[in-house]
N, C-alpha and C. Protein backbone atom coordinates (compact mmCIF):
# COMPACT_ATOMS: atom_id res chain seq x y z
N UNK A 1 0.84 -1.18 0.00
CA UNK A 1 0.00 0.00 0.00
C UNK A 1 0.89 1.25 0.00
N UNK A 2 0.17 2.46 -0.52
CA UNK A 2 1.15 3.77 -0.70
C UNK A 2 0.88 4.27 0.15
N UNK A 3 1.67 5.06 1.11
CA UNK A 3 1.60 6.27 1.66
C UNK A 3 1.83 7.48 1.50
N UNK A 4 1.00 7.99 1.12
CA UNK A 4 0.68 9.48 0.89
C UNK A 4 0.85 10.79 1.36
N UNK A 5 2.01 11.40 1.00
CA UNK A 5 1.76 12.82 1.83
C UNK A 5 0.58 13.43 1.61
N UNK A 6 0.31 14.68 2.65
CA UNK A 6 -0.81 15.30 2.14
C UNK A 6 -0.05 16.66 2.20
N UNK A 7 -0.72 17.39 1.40
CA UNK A 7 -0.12 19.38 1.29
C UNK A 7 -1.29 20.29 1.07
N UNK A 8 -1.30 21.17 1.69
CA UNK A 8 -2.19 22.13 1.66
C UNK A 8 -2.05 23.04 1.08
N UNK A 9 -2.42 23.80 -0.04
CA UNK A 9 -1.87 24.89 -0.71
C UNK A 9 -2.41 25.92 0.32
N UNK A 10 -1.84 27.47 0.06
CA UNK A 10 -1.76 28.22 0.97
C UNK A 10 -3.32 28.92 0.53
N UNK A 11 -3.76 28.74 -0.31
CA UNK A 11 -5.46 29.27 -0.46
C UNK A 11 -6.09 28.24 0.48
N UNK A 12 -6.11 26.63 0.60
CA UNK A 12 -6.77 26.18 1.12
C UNK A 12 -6.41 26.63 2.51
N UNK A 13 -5.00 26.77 3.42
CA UNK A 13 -4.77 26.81 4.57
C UNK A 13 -5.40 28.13 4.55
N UNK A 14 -5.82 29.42 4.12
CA UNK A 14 -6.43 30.78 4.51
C UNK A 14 -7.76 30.59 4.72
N UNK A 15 -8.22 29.48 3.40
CA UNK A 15 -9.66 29.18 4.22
C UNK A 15 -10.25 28.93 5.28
N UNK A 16 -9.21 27.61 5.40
CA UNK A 16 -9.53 27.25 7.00
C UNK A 16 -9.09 27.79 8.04
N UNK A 17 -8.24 28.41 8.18
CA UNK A 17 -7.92 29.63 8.85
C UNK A 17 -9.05 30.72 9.35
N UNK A 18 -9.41 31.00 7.76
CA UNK A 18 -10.60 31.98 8.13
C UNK A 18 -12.26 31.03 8.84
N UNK A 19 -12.24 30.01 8.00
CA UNK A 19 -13.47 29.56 8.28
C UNK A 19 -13.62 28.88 9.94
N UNK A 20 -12.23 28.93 10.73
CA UNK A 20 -12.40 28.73 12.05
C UNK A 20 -12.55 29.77 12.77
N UNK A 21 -11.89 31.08 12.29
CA UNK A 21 -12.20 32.33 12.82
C UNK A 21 -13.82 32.60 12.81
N UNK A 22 -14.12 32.35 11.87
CA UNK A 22 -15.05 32.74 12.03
C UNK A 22 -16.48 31.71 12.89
N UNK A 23 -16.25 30.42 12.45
CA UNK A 23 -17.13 29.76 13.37
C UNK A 23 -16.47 29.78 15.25
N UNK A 24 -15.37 30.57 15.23
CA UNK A 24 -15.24 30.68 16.18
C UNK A 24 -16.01 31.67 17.47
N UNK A 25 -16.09 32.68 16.85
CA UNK A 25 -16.95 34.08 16.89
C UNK A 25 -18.09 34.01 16.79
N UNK A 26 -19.02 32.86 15.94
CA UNK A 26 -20.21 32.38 16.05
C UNK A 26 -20.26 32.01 17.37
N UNK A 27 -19.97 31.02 18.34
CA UNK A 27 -19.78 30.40 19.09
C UNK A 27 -18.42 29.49 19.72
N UNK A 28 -18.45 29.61 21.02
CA UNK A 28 -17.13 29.40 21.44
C UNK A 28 -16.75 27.49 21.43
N UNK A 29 -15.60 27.53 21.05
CA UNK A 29 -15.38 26.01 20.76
C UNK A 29 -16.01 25.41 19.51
N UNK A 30 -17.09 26.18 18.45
CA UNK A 30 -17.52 25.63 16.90
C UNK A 30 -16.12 25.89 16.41
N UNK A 31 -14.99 26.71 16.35
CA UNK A 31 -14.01 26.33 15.46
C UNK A 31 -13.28 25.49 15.57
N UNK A 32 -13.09 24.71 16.87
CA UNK A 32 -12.33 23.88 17.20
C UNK A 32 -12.81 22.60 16.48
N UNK A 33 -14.17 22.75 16.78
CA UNK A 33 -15.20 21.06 16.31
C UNK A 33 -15.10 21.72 14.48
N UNK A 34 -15.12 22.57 14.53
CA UNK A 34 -14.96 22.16 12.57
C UNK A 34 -13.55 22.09 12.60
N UNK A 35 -12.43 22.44 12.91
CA UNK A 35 -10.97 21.66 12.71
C UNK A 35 -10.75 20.65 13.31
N UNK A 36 -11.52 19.99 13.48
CA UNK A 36 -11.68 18.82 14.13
C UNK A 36 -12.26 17.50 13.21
N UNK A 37 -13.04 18.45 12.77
CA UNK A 37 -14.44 17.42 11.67
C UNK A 37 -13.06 17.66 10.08
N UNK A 38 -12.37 18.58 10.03
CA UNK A 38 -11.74 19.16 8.96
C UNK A 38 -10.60 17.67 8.83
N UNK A 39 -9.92 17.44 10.13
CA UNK A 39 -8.88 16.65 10.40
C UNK A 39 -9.35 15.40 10.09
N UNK A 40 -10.51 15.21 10.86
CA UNK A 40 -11.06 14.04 10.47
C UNK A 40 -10.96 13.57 8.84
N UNK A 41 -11.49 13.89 8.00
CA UNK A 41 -11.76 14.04 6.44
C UNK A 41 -10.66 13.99 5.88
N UNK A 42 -9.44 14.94 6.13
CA UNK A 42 -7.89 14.83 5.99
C UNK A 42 -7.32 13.19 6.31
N UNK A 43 -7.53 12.88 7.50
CA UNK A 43 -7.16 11.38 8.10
C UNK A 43 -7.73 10.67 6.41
N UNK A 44 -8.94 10.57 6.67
CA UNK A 44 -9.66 9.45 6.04
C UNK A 44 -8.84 9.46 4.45
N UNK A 45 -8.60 10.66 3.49
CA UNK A 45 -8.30 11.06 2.56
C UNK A 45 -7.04 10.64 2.33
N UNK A 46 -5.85 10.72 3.05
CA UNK A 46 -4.63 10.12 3.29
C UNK A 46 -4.67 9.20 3.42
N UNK A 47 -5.11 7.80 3.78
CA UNK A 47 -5.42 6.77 4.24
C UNK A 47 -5.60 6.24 2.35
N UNK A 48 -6.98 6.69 2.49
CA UNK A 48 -8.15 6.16 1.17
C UNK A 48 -8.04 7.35 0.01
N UNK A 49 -7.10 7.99 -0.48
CA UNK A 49 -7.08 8.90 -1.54
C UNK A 49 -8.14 8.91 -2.52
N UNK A 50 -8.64 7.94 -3.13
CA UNK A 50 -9.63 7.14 -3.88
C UNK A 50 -10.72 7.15 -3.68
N UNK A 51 -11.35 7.45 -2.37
CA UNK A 51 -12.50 6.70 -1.54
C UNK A 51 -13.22 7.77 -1.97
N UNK A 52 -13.24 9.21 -2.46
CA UNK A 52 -14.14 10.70 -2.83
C UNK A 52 -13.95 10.43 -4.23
N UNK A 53 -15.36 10.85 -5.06
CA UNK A 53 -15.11 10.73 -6.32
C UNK A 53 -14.81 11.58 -7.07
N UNK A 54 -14.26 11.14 -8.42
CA UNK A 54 -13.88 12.45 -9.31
C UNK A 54 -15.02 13.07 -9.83
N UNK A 55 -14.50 14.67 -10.26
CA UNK A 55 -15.73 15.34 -10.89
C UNK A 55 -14.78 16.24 -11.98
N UNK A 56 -15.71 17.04 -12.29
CA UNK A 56 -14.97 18.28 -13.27
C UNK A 56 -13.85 17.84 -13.98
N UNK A 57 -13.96 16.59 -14.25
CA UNK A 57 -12.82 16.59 -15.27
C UNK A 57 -12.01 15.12 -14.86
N UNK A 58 -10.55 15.09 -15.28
CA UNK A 58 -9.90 13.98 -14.45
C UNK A 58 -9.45 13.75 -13.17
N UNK A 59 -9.32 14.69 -12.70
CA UNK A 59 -8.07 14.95 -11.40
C UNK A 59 -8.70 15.46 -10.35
N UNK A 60 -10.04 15.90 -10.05
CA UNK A 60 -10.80 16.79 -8.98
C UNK A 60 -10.92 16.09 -7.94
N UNK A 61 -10.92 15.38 -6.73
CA UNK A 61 -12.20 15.08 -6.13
C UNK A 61 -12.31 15.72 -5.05
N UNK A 62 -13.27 14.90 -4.19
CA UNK A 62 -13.90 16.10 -3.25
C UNK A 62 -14.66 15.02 -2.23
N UNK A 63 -14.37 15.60 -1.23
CA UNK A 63 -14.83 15.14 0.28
C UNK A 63 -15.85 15.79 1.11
N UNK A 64 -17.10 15.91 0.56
CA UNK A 64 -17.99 16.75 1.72
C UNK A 64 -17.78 16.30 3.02
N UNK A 65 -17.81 17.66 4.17
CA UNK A 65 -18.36 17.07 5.25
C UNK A 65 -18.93 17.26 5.83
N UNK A 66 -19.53 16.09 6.82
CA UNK A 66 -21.18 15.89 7.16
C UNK A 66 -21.69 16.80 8.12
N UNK A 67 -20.67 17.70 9.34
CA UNK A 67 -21.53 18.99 9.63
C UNK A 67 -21.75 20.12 9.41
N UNK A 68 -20.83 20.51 8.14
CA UNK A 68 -20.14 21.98 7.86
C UNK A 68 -20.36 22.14 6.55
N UNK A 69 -20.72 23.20 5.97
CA UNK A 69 -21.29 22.68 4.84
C UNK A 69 -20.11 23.01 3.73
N UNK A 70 -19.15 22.66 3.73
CA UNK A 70 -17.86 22.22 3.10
C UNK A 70 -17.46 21.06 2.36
N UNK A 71 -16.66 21.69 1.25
CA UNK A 71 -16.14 20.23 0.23
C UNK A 71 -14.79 20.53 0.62
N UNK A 72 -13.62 19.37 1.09
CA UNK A 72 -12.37 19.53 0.69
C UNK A 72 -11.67 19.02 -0.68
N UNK A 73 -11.56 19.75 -1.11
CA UNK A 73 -11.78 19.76 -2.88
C UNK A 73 -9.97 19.19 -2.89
N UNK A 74 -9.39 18.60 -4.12
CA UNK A 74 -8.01 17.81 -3.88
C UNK A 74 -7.77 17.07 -5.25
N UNK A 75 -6.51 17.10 -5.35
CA UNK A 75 -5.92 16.00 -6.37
C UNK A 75 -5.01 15.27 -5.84
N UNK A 76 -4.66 13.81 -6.55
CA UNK A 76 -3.74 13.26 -6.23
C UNK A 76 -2.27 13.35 -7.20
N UNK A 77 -1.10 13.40 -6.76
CA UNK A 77 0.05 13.50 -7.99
C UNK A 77 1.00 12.25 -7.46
N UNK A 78 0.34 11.29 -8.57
CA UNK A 78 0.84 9.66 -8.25
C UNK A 78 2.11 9.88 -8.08
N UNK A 79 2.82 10.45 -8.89
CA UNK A 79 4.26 10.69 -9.18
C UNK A 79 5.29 10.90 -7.82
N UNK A 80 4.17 11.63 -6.90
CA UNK A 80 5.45 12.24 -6.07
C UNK A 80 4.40 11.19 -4.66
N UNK A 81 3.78 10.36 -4.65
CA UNK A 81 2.87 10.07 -4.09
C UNK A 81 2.35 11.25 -3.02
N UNK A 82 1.65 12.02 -3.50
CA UNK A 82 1.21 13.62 -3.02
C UNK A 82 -0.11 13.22 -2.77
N UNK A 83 -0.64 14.24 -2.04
CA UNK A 83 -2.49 14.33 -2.14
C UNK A 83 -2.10 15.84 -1.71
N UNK A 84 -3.01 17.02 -2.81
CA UNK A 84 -2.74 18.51 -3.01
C UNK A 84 -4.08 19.08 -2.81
N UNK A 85 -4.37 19.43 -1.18
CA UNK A 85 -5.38 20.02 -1.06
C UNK A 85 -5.53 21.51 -1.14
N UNK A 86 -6.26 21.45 -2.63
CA UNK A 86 -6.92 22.76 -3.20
C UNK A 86 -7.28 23.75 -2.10
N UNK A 87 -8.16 23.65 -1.82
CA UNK A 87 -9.41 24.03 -1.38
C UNK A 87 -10.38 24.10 0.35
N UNK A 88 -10.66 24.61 0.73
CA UNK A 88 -11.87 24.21 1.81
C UNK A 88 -12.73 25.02 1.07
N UNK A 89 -13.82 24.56 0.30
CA UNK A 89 -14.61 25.41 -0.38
C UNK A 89 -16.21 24.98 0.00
N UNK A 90 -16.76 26.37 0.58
CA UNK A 90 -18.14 26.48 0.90
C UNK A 90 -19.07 26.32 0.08
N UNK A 91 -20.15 25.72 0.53
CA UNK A 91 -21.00 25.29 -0.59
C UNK A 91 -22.11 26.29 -0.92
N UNK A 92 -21.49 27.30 -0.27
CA UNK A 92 -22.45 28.33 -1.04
C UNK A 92 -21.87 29.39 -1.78
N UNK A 93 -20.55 28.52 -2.20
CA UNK A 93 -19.68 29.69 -3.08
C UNK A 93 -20.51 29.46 -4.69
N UNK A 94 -20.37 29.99 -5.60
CA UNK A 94 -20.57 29.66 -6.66
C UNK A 94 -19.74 28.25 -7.18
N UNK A 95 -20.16 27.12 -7.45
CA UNK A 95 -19.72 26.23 -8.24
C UNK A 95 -18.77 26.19 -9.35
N UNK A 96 -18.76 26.91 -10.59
CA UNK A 96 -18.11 27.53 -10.97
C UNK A 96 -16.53 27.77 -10.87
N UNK A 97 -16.22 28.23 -9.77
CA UNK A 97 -15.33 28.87 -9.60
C UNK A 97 -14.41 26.91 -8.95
N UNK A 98 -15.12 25.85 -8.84
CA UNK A 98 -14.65 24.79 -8.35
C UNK A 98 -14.19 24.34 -10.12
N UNK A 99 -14.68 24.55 -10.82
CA UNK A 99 -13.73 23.95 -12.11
C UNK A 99 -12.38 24.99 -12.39
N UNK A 100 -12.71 25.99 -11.74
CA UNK A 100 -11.10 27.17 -12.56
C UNK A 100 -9.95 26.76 -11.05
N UNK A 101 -10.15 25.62 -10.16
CA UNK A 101 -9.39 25.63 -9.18
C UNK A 101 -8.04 25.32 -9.29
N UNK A 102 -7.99 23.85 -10.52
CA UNK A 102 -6.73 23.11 -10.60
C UNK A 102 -6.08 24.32 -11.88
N UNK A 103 -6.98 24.70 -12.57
CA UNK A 103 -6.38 25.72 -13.48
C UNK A 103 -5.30 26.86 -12.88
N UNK A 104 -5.76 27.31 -11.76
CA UNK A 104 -4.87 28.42 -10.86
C UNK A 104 -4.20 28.16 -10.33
N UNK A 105 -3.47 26.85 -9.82
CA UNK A 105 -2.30 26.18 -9.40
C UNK A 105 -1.98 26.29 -9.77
C-alpha cells in the first residue's frame, strides 16, 4: 500500500484559517469542532485517496463534510505520491469557480 503525503496549498490553509475564525466568533469552541471534523476528512483522505469521487474533469475530487457545509476539494500527484489540497470550499460559493481551481495552481 502507498503512503501518501498530504499538502495544503496556501489558499486552502487561509480558508480554513478563516473559516475557524469565524465559526469561532459564532460560538465558542464551533471552530475547534470544525478543525476537528476538517482533520477528520484529511485522516480518512490520506489513508483512502480514492475513496471521494472524481468530478470536473480527471483529477478533482472532493470530500464533503457531514456537519459543515464544506467540500475539501483535492488531487492526487501519483508521481510524487502527493495528495494537493486545493481548497476548503463552501457550498455556497458559486460552483463555478470549483472547475477554474486546478487551473490556478
Amino acid at each position: 500500500m502507498i503512503e501518501y503525503s498530504l499538502e495544503l496549498l496556501p489558499i486552502a490553509e487561509e480558508e480554513l484559517n478563516d473559516s475557524f475564525e469565524w465559526y469561532e466568533k459564532q460560538c465558542d469552541e464551533l471552530g475547534h469542532e470544525f478543525i476537528n471534523e476538517v482533520s477528520h476528512y484529511l485522516s480518512i483522505i490520506e489513508r483512502n485517496p480514492l475513496h471521494y469521487p472524481l468530478r470536473y474533469g480527471k483529477d478533482l475530487r472532493f470530500a464533503p463534510l457531514s456537519r459543515f457545509p464544506f467540500l475539501i476539494v483535492y488531487w492526487i500527484e501519483e508521481s510524487r505520491d502527493l495528495i494537493v489540497v486545493a481548497s476548503l470550499f463552501h457550498t455556497s460559493r458559486r460552483p463555478k469557480k470549483i472547475k477554474n481551481i486546478r487551473k490556478n495552481q
